[in-house]
C-alpha atoms as a PDB file:
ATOM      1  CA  UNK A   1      -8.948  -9.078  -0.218  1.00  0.00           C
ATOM      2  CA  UNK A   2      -9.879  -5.742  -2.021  1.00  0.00           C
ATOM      3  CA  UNK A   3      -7.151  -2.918  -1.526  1.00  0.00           C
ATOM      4  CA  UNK A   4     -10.551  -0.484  -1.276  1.00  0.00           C
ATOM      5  CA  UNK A   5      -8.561   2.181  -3.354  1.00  0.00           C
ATOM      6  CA  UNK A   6     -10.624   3.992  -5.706  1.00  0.00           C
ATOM      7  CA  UNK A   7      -9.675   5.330  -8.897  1.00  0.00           C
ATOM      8  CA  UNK A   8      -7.907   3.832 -11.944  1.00  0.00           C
ATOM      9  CA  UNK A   9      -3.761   2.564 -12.033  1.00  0.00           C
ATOM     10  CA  UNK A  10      -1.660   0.646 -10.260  1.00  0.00           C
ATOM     11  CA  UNK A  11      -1.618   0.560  -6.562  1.00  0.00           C
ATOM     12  CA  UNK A  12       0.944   3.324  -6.088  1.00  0.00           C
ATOM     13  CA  UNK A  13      -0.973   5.383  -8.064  1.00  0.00           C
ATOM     14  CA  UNK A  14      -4.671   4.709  -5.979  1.00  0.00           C
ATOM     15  CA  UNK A  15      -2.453   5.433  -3.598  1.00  0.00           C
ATOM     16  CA  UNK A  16      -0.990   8.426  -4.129  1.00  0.00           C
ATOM     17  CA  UNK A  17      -4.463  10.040  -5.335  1.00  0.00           C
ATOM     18  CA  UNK A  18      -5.879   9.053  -1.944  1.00  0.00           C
ATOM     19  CA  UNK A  19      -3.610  11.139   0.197  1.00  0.00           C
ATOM     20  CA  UNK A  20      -4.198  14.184  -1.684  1.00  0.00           C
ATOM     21  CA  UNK A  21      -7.281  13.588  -1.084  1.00  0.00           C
ATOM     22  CA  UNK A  22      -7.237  13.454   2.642  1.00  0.00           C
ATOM     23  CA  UNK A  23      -4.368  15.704   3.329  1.00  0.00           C
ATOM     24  CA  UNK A  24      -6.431  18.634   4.525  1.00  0.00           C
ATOM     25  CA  UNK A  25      -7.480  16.451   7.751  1.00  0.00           C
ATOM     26  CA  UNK A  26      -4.613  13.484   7.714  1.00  0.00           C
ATOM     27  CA  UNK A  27      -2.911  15.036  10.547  1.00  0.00           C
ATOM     28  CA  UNK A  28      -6.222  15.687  12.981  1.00  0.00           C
ATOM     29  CA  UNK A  29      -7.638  12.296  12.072  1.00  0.00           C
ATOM     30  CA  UNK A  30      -3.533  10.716  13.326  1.00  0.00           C
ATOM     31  CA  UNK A  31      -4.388  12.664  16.721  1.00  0.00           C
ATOM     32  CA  UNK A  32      -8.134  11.681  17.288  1.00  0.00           C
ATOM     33  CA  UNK A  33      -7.782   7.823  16.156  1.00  0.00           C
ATOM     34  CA  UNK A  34      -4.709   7.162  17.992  1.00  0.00           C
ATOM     35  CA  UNK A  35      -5.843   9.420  20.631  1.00  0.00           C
ATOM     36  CA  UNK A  36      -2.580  11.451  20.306  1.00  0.00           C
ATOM     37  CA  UNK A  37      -0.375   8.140  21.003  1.00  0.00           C
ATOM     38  CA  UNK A  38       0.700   8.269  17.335  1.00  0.00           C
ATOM     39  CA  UNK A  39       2.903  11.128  18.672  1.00  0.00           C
ATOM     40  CA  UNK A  40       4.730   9.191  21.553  1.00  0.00           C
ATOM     41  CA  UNK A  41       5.408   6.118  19.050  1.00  0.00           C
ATOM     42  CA  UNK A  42       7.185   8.465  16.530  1.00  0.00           C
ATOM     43  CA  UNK A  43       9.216   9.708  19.691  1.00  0.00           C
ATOM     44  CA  UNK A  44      10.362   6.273  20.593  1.00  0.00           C
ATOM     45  CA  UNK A  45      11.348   5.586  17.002  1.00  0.00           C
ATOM     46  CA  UNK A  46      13.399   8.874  17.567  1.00  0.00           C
ATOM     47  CA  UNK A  47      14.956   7.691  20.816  1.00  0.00           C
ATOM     48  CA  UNK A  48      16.155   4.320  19.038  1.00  0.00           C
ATOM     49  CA  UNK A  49      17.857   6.260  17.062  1.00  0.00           C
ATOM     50  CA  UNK A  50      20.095   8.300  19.500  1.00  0.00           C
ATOM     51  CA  UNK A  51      22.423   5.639  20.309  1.00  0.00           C
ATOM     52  CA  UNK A  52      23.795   6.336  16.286  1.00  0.00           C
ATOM     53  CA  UNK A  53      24.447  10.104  16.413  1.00  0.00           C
ATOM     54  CA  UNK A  54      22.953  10.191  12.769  1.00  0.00           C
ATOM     55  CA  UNK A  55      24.032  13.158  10.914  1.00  0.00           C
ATOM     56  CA  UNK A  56      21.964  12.810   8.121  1.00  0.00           C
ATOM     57  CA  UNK A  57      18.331  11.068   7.560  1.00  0.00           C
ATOM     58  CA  UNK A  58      16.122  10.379   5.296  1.00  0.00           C
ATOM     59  CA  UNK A  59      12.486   9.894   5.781  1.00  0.00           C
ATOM     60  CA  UNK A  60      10.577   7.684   3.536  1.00  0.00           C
ATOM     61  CA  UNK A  61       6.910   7.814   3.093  1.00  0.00           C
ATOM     62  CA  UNK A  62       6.980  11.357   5.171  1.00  0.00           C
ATOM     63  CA  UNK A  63       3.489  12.661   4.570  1.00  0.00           C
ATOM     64  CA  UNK A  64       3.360  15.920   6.394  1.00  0.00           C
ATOM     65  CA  UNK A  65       6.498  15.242   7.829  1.00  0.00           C
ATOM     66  CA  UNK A  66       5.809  14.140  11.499  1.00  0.00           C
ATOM     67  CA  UNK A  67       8.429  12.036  11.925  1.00  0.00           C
ATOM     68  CA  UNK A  68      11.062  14.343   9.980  1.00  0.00           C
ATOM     69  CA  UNK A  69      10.116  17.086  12.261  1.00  0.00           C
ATOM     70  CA  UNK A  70      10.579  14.764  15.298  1.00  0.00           C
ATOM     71  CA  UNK A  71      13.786  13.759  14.064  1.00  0.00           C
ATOM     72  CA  UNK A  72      14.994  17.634  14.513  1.00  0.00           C
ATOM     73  CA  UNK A  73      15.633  16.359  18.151  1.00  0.00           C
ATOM     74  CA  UNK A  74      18.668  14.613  17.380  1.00  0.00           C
ATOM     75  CA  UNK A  75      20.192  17.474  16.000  1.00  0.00           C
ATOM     76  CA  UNK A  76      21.294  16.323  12.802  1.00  0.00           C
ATOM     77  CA  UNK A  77      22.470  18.192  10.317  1.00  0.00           C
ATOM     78  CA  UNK A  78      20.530  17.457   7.028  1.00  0.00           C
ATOM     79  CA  UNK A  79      16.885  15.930   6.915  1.00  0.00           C
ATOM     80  CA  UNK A  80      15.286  14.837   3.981  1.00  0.00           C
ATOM     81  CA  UNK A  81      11.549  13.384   3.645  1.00  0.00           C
ATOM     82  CA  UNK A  82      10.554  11.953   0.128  1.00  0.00           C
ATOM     83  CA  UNK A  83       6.877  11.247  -0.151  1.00  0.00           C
ATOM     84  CA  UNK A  84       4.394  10.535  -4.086  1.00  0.00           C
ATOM     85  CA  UNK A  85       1.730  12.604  -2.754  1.00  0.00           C
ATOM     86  CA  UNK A  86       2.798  16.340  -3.079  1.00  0.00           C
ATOM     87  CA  UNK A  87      -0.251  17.741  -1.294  1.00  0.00           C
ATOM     88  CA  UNK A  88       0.790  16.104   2.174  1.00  0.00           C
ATOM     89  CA  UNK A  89       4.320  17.258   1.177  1.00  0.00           C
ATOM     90  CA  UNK A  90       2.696  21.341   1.063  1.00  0.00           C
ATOM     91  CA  UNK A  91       1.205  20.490   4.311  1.00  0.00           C
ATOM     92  CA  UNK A  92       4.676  19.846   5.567  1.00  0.00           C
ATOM     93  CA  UNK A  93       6.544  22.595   4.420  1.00  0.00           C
ATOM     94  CA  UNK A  94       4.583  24.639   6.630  1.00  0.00           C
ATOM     95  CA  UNK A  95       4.912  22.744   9.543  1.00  0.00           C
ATOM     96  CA  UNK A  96       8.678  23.099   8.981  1.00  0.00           C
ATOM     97  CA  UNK A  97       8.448  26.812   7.956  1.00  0.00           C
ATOM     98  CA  UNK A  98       6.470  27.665  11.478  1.00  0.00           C
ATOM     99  CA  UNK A  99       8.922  25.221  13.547  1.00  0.00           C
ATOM    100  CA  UNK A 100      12.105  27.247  11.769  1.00  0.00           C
ATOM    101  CA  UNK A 101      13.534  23.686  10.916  1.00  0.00           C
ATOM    102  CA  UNK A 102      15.818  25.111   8.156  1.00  0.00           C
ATOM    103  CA  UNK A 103      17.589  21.524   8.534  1.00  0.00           C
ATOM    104  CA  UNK A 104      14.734  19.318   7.023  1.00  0.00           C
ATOM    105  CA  UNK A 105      13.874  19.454   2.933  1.00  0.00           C
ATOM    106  CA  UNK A 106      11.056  17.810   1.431  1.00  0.00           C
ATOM    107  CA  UNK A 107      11.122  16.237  -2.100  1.00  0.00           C
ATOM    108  CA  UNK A 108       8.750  14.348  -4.246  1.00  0.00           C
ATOM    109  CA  UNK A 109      10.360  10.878  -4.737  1.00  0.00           C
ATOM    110  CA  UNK A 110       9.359   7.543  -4.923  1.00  0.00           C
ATOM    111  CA  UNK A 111      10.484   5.321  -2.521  1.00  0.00           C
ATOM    112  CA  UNK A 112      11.166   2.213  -4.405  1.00  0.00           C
ATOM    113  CA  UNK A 113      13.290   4.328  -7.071  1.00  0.00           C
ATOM    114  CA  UNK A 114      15.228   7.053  -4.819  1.00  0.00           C
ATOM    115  CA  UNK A 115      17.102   9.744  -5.939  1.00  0.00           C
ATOM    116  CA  UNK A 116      20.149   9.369  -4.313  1.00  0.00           C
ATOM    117  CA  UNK A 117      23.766   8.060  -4.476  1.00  0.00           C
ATOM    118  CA  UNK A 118      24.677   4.762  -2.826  1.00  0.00           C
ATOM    119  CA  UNK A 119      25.375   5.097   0.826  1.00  0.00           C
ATOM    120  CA  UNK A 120      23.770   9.067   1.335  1.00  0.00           C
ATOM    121  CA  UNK A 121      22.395   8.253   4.928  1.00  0.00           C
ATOM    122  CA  UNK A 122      23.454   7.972   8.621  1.00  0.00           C
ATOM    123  CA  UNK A 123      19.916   7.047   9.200  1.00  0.00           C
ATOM    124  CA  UNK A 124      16.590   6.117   7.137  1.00  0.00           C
ATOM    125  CA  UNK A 125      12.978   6.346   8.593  1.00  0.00           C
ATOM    126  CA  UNK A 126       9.686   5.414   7.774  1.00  0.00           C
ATOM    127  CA  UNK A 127       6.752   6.042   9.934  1.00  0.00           C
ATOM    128  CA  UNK A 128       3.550   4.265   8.834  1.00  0.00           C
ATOM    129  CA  UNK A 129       4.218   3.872   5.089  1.00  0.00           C
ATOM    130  CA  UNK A 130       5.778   1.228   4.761  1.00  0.00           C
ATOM    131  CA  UNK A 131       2.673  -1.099   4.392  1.00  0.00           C
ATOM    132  CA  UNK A 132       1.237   1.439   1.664  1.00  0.00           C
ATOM    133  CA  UNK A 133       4.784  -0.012  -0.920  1.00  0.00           C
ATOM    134  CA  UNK A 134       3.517  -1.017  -4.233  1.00  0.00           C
ATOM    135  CA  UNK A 135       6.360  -3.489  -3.816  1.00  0.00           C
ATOM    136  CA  UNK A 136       7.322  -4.013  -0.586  1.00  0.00           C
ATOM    137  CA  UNK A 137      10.861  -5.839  -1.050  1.00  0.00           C
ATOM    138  CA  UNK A 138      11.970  -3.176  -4.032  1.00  0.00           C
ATOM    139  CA  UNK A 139      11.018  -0.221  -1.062  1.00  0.00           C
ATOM    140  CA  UNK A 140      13.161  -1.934   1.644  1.00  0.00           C
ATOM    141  CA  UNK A 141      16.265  -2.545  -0.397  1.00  0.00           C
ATOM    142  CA  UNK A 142      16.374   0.787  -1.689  1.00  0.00           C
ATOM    143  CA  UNK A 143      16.207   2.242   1.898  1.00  0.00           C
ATOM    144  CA  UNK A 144      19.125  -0.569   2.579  1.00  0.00           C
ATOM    145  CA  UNK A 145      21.015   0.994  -0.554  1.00  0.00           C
ATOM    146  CA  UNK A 146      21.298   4.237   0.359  1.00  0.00           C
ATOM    147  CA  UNK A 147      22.280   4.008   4.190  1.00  0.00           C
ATOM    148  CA  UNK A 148      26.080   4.224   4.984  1.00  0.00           C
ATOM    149  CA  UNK A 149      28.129   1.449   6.286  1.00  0.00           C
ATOM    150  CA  UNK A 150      27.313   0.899   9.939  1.00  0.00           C
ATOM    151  CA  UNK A 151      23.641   3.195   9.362  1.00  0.00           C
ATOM    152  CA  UNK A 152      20.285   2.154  11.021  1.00  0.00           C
ATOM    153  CA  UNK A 153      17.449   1.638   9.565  1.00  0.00           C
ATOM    154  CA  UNK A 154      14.392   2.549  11.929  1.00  0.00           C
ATOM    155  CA  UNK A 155      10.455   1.505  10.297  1.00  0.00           C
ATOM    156  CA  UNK A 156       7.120   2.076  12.504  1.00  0.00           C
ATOM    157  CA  UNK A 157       4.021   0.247  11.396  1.00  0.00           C
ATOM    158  CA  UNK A 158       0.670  -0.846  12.551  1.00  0.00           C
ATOM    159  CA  UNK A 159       0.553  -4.654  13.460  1.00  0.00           C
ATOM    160  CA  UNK A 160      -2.201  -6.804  14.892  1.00  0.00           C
ATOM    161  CA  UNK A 161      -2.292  -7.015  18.741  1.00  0.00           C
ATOM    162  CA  UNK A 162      -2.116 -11.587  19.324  1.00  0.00           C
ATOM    163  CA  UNK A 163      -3.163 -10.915  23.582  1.00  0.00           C
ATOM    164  CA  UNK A 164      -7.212 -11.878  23.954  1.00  0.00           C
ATOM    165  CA  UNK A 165      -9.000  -9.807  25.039  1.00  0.00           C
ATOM    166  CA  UNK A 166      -7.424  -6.939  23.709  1.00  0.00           C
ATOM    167  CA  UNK A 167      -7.088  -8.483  20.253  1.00  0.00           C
ATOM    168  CA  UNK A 168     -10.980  -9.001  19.723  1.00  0.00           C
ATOM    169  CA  UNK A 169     -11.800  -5.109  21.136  1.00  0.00           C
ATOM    170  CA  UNK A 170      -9.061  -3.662  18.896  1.00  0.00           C
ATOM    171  CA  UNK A 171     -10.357  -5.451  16.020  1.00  0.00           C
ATOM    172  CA  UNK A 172     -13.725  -4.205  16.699  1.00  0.00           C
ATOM    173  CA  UNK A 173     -12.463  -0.761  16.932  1.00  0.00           C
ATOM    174  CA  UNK A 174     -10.143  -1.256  13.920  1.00  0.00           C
ATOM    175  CA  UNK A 175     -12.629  -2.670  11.676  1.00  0.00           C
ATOM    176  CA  UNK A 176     -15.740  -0.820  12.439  1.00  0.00           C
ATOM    177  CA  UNK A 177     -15.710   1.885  14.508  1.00  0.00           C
ATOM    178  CA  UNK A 178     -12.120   3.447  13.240  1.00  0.00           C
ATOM    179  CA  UNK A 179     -13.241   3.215   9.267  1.00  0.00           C
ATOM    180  CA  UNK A 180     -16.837   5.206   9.969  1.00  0.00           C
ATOM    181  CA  UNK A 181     -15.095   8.023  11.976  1.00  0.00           C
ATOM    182  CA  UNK A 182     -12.646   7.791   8.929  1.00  0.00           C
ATOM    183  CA  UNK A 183     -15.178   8.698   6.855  1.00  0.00           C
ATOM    184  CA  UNK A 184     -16.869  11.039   8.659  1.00  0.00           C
ATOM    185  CA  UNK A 185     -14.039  13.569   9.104  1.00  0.00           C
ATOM    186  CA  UNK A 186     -12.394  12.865   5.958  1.00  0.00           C
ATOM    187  CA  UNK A 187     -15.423  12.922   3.593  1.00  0.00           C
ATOM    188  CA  UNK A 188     -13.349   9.325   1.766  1.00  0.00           C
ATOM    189  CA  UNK A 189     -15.345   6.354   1.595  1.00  0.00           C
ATOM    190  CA  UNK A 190     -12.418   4.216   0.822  1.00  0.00           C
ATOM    191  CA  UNK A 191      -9.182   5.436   2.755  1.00  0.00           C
ATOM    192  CA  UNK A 192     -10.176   4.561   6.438  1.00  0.00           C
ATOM    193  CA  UNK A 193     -11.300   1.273   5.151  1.00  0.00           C
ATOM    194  CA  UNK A 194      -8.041   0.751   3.215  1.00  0.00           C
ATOM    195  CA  UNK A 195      -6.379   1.425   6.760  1.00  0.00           C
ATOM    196  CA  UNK A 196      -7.579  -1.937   8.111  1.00  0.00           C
ATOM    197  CA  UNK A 197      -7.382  -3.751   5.220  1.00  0.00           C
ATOM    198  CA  UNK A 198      -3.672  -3.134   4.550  1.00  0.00           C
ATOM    199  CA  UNK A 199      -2.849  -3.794   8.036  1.00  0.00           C
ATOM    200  CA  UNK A 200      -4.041  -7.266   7.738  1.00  0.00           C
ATOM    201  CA  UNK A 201      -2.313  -7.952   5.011  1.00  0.00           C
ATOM    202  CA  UNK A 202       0.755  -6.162   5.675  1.00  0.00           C
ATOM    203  CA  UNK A 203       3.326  -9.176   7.163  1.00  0.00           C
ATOM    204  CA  UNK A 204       3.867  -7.946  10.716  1.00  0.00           C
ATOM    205  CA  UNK A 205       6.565  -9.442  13.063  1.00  0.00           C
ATOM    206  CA  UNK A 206       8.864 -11.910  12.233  1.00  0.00           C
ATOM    207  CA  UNK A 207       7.516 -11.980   9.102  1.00  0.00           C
ATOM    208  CA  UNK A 208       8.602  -9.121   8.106  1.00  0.00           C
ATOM    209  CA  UNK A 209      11.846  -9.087   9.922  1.00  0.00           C
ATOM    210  CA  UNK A 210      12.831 -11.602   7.391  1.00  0.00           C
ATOM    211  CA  UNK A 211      11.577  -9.925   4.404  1.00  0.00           C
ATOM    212  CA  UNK A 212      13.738  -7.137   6.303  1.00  0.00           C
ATOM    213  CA  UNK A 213      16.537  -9.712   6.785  1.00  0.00           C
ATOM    214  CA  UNK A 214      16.256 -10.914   2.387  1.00  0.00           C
ATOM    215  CA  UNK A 215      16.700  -7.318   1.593  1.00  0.00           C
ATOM    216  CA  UNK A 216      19.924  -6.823   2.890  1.00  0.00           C
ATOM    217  CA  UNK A 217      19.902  -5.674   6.987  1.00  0.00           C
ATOM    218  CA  UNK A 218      21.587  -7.282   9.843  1.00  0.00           C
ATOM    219  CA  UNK A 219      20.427  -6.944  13.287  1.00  0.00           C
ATOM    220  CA  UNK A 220      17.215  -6.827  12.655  1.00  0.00           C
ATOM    221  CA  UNK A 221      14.699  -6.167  15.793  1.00  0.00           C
ATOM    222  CA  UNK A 222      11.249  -5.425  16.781  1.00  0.00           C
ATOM    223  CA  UNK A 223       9.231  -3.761  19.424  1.00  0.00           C
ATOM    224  CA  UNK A 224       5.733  -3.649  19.648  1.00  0.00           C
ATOM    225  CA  UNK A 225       3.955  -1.030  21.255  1.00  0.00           C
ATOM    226  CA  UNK A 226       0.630  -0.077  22.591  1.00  0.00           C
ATOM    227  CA  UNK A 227       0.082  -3.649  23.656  1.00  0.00           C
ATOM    228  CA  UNK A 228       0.902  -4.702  20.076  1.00  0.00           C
ATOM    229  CA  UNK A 229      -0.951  -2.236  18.001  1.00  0.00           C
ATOM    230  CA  UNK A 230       2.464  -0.907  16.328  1.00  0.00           C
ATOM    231  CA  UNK A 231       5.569  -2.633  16.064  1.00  0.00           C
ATOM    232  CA  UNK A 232       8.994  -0.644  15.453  1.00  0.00           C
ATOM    233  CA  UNK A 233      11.658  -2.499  13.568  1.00  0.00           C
ATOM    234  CA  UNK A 234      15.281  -1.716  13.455  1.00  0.00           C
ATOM    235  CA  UNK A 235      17.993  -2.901  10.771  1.00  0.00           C
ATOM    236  CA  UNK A 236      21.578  -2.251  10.010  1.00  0.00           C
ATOM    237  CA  UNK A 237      23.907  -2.039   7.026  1.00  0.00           C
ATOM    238  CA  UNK A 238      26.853  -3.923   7.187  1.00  0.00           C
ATOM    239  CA  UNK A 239      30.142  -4.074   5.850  1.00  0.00           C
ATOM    240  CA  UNK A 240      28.986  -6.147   2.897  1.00  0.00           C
END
């Protein structure tokens, strides 16, 4: 299957380039395909997480920092989002400057190298990236490295609906109609095409609560959503 990335480099790099690219309308194209329900799954991933009292997160993969502004609910007191593309990071600085969230800093960072000390986090997050790793396994047990003792690990990520009919409409929707709007409102031919793409080959479920499981976290759980079209995962660093 073709990643439909354009551009020259590795995969992290195609990447990277692409959300520059459509930064300017990421966030209004989140609301309209999802029809705003992108915003209540980010809010459940927040909710999962009030059980742990996290004082400090880190979001991975934070784009214009959604789920890092979301996570201002809890009331922690440090956020950090780390994203490659810088021009989604701008676009979240300003969301965080209007909201007064002097708790949340955004860095450039890659998030299978991160630039922290062992053990840094109450709490790591990743909302929708997670699939976009240019290796997957090297991503995950980096986020496992730097959460404390007893910290949660809470990942949000598109997965295939398996319910008929639903599954044959969605992919309809997923595959055609979803990639032209795409493309209409972000003037990229290949990112809303990528979307699909990467979905399918992303390894949703139990899958990838074992991949979750080989890099390191215990307690590993999902939850789908939407009648399957995201799945939340949860994982936990123990006393290894």
């Amino acid at each position: 299957m073709t990643d439909n990335l354009t551009g020259t480099g590795s995969k992290k790099e195609k990447v990277r380039a692409m959300f520059n690219r459509i930064a300017p309308r990421y966030d209004f194209l989140n609301r309209l395909l999802s029809a705003r329900r992108d915003v209540v799954w980010r809010r459940k991933v927040i909710r999962l997480l009030e059980p742990y009292h996290p004082l400090s997160i880190l979001d991975v993969a934070t784009g214009t920092a959604d789920l890092a502004i979301e996570a201002a609910r809890l009331n922690p007191r440090t956020i950090t989002g780390v994203d490659i593309a810088a021009d989604m990071l701008e676009l979240g600085r300003k969301k965080i400057a209007a909201r007064k969230l002097d708790m949340i800093r955004l860095e450039t960072a890659d998030a299978e190298n991160l630039p922290f000390p062992d053990r840094s986090f109450d709490a790591v997050t990743a909302a929708f990236g997670i699939r976009n790793f240019g290796d997957l396994e090297k991503g995950l047990r980096e986020m496992h490295r730097v959460l404390k003792t007893g910290g949660v690990a809470a990942i949000l990520e598109f997965s295939m609906p398996s319910a008929q009919p639903f599954r044959g409409i969605y992919r309809l929707y997923f595959t055609r109609i979803l990639p032209w709007v795409g493309r209409l409102f972000s003037g990229d031919p290949g990112a809303y095409t990528y979307l699909p793409d990467s979905v399918s080959a992303f390894p949703d479920g139990k899958a990838f609560r074992k991949i979750m499981e080989s890099a390191g976290f215990s307690r590993v759980t999902s939850q789908t959503m939407s009648l399957g079209i995201v799945t939340v995962y949860t994982g936990l660093r123990g006393n290894e």
